[in-house]
Each structure stands twice: as structure tokens, then as C-alpha cells.
Protein backbone atom coordinates (compact mmCIF):
# COMPACT_ATOMS: atom_id res chain seq x y z
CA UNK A 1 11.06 24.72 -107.59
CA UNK A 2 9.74 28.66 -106.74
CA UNK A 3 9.96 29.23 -103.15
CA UNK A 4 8.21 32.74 -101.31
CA UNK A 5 8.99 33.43 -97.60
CA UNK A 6 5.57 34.80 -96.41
CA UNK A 7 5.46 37.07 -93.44
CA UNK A 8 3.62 36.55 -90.29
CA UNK A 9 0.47 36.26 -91.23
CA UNK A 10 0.43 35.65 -94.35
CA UNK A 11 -1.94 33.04 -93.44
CA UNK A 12 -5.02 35.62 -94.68
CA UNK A 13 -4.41 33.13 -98.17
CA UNK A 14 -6.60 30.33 -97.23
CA UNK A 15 -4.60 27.25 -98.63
CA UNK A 16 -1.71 28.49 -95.67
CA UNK A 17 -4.68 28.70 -93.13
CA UNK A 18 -5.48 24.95 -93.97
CA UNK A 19 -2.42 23.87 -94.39
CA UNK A 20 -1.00 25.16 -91.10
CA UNK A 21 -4.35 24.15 -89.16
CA UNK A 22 -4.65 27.60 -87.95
CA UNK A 23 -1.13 27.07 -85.97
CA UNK A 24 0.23 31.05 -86.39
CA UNK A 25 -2.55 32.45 -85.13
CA UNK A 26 -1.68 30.54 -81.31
CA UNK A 27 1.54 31.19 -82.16
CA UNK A 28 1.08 35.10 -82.81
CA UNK A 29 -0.76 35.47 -79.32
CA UNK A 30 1.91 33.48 -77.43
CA UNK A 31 4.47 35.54 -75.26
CA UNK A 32 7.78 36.41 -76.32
CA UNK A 33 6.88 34.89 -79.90
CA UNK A 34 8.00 36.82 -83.24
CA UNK A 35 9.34 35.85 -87.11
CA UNK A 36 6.50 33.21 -87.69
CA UNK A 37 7.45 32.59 -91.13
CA UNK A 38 6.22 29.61 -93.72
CA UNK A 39 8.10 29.27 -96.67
CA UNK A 40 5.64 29.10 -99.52
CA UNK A 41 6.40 25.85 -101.97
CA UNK A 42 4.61 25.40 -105.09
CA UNK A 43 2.38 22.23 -105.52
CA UNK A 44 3.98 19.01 -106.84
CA UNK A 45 2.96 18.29 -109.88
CA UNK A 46 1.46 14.30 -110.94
CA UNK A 47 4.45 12.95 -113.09
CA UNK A 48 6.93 14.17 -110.23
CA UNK A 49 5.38 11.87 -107.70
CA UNK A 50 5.24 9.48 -110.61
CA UNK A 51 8.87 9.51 -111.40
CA UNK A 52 9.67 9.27 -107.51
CA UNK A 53 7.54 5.96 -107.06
CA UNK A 54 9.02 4.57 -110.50
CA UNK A 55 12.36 5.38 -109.38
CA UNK A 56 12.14 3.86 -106.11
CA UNK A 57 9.69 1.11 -106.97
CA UNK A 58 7.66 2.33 -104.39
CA UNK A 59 4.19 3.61 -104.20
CA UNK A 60 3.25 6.86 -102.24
CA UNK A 61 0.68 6.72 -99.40
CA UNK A 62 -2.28 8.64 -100.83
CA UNK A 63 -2.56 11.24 -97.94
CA UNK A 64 0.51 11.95 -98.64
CA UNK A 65 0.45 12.11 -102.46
CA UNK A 66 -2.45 14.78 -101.60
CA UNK A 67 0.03 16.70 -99.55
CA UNK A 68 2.64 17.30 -101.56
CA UNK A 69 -0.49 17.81 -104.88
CA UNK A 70 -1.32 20.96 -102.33
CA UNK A 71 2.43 21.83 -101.50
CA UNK A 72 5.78 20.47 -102.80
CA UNK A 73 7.10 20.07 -99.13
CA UNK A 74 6.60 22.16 -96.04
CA UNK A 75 9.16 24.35 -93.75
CA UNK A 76 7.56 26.91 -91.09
CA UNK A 77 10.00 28.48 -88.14
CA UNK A 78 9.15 31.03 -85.43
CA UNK A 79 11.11 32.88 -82.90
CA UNK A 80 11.18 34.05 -79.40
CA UNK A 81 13.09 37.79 -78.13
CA UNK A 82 14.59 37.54 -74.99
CA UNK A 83 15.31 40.91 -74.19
CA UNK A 84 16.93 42.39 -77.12
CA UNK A 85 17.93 39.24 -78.93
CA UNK A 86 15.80 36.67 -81.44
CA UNK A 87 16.39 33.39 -80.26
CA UNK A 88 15.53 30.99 -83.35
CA UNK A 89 12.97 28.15 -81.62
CA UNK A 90 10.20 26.57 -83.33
CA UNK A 91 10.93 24.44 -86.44
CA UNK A 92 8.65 22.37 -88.76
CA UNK A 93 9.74 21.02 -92.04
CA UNK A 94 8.96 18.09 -94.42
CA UNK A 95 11.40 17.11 -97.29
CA UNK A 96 10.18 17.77 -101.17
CA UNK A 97 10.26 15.13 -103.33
CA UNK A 98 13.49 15.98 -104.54
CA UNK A 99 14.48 15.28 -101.38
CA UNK A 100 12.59 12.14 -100.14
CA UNK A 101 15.77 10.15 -100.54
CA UNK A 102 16.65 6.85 -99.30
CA UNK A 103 18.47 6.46 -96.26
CA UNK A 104 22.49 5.55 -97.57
CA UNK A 105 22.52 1.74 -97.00
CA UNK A 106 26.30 2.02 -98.44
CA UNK A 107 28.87 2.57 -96.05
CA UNK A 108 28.88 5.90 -93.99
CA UNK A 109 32.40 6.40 -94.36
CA UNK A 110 35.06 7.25 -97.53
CA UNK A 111 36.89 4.53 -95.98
CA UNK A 112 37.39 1.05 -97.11
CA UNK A 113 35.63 -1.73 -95.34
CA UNK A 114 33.97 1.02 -93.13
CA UNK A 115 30.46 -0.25 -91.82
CA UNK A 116 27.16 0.37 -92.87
CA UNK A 117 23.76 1.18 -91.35
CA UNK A 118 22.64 -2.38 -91.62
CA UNK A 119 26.24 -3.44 -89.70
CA UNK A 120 25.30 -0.86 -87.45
CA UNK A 121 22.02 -1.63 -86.61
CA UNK A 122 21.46 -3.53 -82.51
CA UNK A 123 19.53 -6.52 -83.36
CA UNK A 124 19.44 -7.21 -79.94
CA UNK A 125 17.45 -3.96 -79.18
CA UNK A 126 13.71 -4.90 -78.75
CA UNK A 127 10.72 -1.99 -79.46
CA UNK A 128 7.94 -1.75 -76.41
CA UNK A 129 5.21 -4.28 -76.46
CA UNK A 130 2.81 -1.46 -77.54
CA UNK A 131 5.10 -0.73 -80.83
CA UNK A 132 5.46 -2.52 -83.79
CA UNK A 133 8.35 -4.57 -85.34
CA UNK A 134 11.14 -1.84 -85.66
CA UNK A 135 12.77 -1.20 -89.14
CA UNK A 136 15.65 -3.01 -90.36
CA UNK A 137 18.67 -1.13 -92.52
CA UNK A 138 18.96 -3.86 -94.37
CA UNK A 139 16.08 -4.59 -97.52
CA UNK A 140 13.42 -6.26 -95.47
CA UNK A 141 12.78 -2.69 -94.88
CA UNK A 142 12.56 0.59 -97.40
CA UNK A 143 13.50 4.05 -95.78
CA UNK A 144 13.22 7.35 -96.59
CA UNK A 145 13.88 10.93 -94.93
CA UNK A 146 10.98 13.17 -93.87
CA UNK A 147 12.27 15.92 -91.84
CA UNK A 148 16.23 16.15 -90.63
CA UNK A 149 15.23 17.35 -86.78
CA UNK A 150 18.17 19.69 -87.19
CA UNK A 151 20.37 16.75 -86.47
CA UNK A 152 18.38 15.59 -83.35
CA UNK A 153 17.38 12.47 -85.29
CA UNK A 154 15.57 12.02 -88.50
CA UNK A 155 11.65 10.94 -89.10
CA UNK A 156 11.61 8.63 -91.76
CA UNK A 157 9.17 7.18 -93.78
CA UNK A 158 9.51 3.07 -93.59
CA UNK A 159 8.12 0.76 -95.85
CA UNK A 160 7.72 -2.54 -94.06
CA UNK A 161 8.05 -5.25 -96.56
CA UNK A 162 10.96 -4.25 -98.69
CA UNK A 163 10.54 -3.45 -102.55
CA UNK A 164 8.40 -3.53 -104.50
CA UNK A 165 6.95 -1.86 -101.65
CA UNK A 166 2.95 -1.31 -101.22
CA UNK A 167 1.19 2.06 -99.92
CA UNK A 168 -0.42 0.63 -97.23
CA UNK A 169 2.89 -0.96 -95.68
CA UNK A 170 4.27 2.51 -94.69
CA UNK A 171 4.47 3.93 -91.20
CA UNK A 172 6.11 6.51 -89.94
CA UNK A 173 9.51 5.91 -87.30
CA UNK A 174 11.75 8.44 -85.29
CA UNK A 175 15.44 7.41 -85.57
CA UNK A 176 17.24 9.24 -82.59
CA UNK A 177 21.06 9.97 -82.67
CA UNK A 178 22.22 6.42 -81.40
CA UNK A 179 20.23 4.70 -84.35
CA UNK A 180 17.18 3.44 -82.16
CA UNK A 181 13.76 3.15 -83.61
CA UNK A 182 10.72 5.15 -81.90
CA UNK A 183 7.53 4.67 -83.54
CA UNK A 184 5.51 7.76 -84.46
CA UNK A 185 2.19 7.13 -86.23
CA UNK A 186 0.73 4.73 -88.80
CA UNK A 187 0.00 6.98 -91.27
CA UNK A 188 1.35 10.90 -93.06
CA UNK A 189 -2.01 12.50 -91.67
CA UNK A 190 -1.50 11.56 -88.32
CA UNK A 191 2.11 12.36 -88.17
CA UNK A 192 1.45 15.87 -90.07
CA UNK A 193 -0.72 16.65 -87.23
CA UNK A 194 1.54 15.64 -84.57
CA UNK A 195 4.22 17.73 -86.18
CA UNK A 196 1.76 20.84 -86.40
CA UNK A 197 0.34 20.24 -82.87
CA UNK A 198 4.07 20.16 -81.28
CA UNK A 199 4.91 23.52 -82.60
CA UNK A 200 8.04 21.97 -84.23
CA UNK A 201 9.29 22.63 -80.78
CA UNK A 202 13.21 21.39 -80.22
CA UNK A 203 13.25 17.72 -79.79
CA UNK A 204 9.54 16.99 -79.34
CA UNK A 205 9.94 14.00 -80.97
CA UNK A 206 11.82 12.79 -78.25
CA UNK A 207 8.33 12.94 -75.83
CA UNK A 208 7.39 9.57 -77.84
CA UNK A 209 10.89 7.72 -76.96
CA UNK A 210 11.32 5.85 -73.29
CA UNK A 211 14.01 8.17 -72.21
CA UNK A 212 11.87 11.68 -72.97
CA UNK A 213 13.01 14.98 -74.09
CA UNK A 214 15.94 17.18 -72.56
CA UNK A 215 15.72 19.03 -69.16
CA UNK A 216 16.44 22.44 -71.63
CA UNK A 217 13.63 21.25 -73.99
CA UNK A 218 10.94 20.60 -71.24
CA UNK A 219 11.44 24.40 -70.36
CA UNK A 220 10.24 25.29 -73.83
CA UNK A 221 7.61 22.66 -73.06
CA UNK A 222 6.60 24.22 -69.89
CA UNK A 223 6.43 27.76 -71.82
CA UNK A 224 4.85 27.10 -75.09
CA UNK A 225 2.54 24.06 -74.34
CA UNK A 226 1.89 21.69 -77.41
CA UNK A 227 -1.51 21.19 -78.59
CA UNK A 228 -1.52 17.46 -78.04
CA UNK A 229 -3.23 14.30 -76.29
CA UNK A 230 -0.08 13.12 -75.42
CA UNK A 231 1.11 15.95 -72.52
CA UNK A 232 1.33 13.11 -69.98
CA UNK A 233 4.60 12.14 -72.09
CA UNK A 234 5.81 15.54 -71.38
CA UNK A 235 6.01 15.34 -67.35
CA UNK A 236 8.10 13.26 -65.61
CA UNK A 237 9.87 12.46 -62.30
CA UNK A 238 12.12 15.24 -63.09
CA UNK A 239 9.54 17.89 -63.40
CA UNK A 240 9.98 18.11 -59.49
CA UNK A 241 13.17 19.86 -60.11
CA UNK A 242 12.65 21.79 -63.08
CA UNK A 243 12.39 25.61 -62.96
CA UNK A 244 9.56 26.63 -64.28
CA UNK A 245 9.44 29.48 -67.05
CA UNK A 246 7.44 32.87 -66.14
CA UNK A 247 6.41 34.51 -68.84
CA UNK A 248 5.86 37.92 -66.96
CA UNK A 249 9.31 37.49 -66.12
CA UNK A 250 11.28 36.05 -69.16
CA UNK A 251 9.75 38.46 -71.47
CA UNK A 252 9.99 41.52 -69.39
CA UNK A 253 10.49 44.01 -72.02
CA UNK A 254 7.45 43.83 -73.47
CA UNK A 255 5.78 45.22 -70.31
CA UNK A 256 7.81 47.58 -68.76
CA UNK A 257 7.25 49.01 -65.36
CA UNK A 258 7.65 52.53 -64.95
CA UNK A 259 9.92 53.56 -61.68
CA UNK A 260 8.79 57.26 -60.27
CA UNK A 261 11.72 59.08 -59.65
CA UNK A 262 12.97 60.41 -55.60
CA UNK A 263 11.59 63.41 -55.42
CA UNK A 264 14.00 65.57 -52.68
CA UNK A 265 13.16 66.76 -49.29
CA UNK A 266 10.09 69.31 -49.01
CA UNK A 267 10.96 72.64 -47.91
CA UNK A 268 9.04 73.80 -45.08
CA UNK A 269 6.97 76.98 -45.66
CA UNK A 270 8.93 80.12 -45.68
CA UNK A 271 12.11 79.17 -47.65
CA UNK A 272 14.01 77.70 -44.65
CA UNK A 273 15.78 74.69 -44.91
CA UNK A 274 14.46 70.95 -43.22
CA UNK A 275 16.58 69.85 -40.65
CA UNK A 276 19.47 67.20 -41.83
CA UNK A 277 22.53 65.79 -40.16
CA UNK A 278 22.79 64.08 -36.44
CA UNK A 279 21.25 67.61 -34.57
CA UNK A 280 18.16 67.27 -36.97
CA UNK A 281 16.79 64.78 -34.04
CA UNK A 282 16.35 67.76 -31.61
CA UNK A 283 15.38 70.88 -33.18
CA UNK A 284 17.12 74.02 -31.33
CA UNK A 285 14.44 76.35 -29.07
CA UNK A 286 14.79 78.99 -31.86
CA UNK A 287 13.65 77.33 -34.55
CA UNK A 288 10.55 75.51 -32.50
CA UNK A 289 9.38 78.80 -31.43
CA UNK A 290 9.15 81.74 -34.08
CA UNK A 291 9.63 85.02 -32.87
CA UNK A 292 6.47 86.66 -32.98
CA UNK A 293 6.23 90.57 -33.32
């Protein structure tokens, strides 16, 4: 599938201005921020989706059937300069097709009798009250990766009910590094939006578990504030003792404050020298009182 890397802003082509929500342009005017890039992807085309559900014996959510009919996946990134160096920040990605695969049910390791997810999995872990029943490895549930996190986690899609599964069983889950379940949304729309409004800033996905996001990440927070309903997720009782990020300060170079230089001592009219060193307190009777002629 043809990919383009377009250029910040390349969002002047409308179907990136409606597909990103308008996102680069906030970004653009933010401090510090540079290298907003979206990879261009080509629209999916019917019998792709078509071949995906047969082969999984699954049946795409419409919304999200329309998504990848406008774009065969999704990847944006931005930067920030600190000083003289481009810090890689902001990322936002959802899988192709090709690669809405299946969470490996077989075992994780090239060992023999290693264990598998579904051995893995804590059955003694119980979701929030407000959250619904948590996804199971095993084939009461169907799962599928949306977005790697950069190895933070992965968002999955999660059919409820096993195969064949039905459209309107799917919701989307967070699965954090110790293999816990953190519900995200019910359906792609409301996720996509989440992911847009978050600026694909490190671990935001972490603001919707119990334990938050890290002390680093909040500083990011703090800086580049997500366009979200859910900022009350995003403080805590730690906030006390974070540092907070200036951004007159931590981007400094943009601005740069011009420092006159010393100018020397002022020579006092007719060419002779100011007074300096330890007799300069008391000026000698000569040089008080000219000779006059």
C-alpha cells in the first residue's frame, strides 16, 4: 500500500483537515513544537475489509469500516526542540488492515510448554464498578491490535462474545504492560477522538487506568494540555510536587534576550584619565583645582 509523508501543513488538502480534526494547526502554534508530520495512506478498498472479516469471521464496526474506506490506517508524530536538539514526542497511529491481527493466543515463547496469554491472564483481577466485564484471552473473547503505544501497552479492539463475532459487540480496551484491562470507549469514533484530542502524547492512555500516567509524562501534560473532558484524570495528589514546565523558559532559544555589552569608564573632558585604584577615593588638591592662567 502507497504511503506519502506530508509536511507540516500539508493539512491545506481537506480530507487531512477532517481527518486530523484540525489537530496541526494547535499543534503548529504550540511552543517548542516542530516536524508535525502525517503519513498519507491510501483508502482501503471494499473487498480488503471483506477478506479481513471473512478471514476472521468477524464483522467490522461500521464507523470504523468508514475509516479505513477514507484512509487505510493512520500514523501522525510531532516534535519538540529543546535547545538545539528534536526531541521525538507526540505519536498517533492506528494499524491497517494488514495489520489488524489477532492478539497470539499460542504460547509467547519458542519454548515447549511455555504459557500463553489465556494462562497468563489474573482471573482474580476485578474491572471498576463503572467498567464493563474485562476481556478474556481465551475465546469467550476476540482481540485485535489497534495501535502498539510504542510498547507502553497496546489498544485493542475486543469483540465480546467470541466468534462468529457481531459489529455491535466490539469495544475498545487498553492492555497496559502487566496484562490488565482498562476500558477506553464503546465505540472506533469515540476512541479516534480521544486519540486525536490527547495529542498522541506519551502514555496518555494511562490517564484512564487507576494508577495514572508517569510523573515524566504529566510534565508533557502540564506543557501541551490535551483537548479533553477528562483533565480531572490528569491531576493528582502528586501534582503538589511536580515541577511545573515554563515555556518561556524551556524553549528559550526561540526568544533570545539580547545582553548590551560593558561599555568602559568615561573619560573626563580633556583627555585625562578617571581616577582608579585605592587613592581614587580622595582626589589629590591638584587635580580638584585646575590651574587657571
Amino acid at each position: 500500500m502507497e504511503e506519502t509523508l506530508s509536511p507540516p501543513l500539508s493539512c491545506n488538502k481537506p480530507h487531512l483537515e477532517k481527518l486530523t480534526l484540525g489537530i496541526t494547526r494547535i499543534l503548529e502554534s504550540s511552543p517548542g513544537v516542530t516536524e508535525v508530520t502525517i503519513i498519507e495512506k491510501a483508502p482501503a478498498e471494499r473487498h480488503m475489509i471483506s477478506s479481513w472479516e471473512q478471514k476472521n469471521n468477524c464483522m467490522m464496526p461500521e464507523d470504523m469500516k468508514n475509516f479505513y474506506l477514507m484512509t487505510n490506517g493512520f500514523h501522525m508524530t510531532w516534535s519538540v526542540k529543546l535547545d538545539e536538539h528534536i526531541i521525538p514526542l507526540g505519536n498517533m497511529a492506528i494499524n491497517s488492515i494488514s495489520k489488524l491481527t489477532e492478539l497470539n493466543q499460542s504460547s509467547m515463547y519458542s519454548l515447549p510448554n511455555a504459557p500463553t496469554l489465556a494462562d497468563l491472564e489474573d482471573d482474580t483481577y476485578e474491572a471498576r464498578e463503572d467498567q464493563p466485564e474485562k476481556p478474556h484471552f481465551d475465546s469467550r473473547s476476540v482481540i485485535f491490535e489497534l495501535d502498539s503505544c510504542n510498547g507502553n501497552g497496546k489498544v485493542c479492539l475486543v469483540y465480546k462474545t467470541g466468534k462468529p463475532a457481531l459489529a455491535q459487540d466490539t469495544e475498545i480496551w487498553f492492555l497496559d504492560r502487566a496484562l490488565y484491562w482498562h476500558f477506553l470507549t464503546d465505540t472506533f469514533t469515540a476512541y479516534y477522538r480521544l486519540l486525536i484530542t490527547h495529542l498522541g502524547l506519551p502514555q496518555w492512555q494511562y490517564a484512564f487506568t487507576s494508577y495514572g500516567i508517569s510523573p515524566q509524562a504529566k510534565q508533557w501534560f502540564s506543557l501541551y494540555k490535551p483537548i479533553t473532558y477528562n483533565t480531572d484524570l490528569l491531576t493528582g495528589e502528586t501534582d503538589s510536587f511536580m515541577n511545573k514546565l515554563d515555556p518561556s523558559k524551556v524553549f528559550k532559544t526561540k526568544n533570545k534576550t539580547v545582553i548590551p555589552k560593558k561599555k568602559g569608564p568615561v573619560q573626563p573632558p580633556g583627555g585625562q584619565k578617571g581616577p582608579s585604584g585605592p587613592s581614587a577615593s580622595k582626589p589629590s588638591s591638584s587635580s580638584a583645582n585646575p590651574v587657571r592662567k
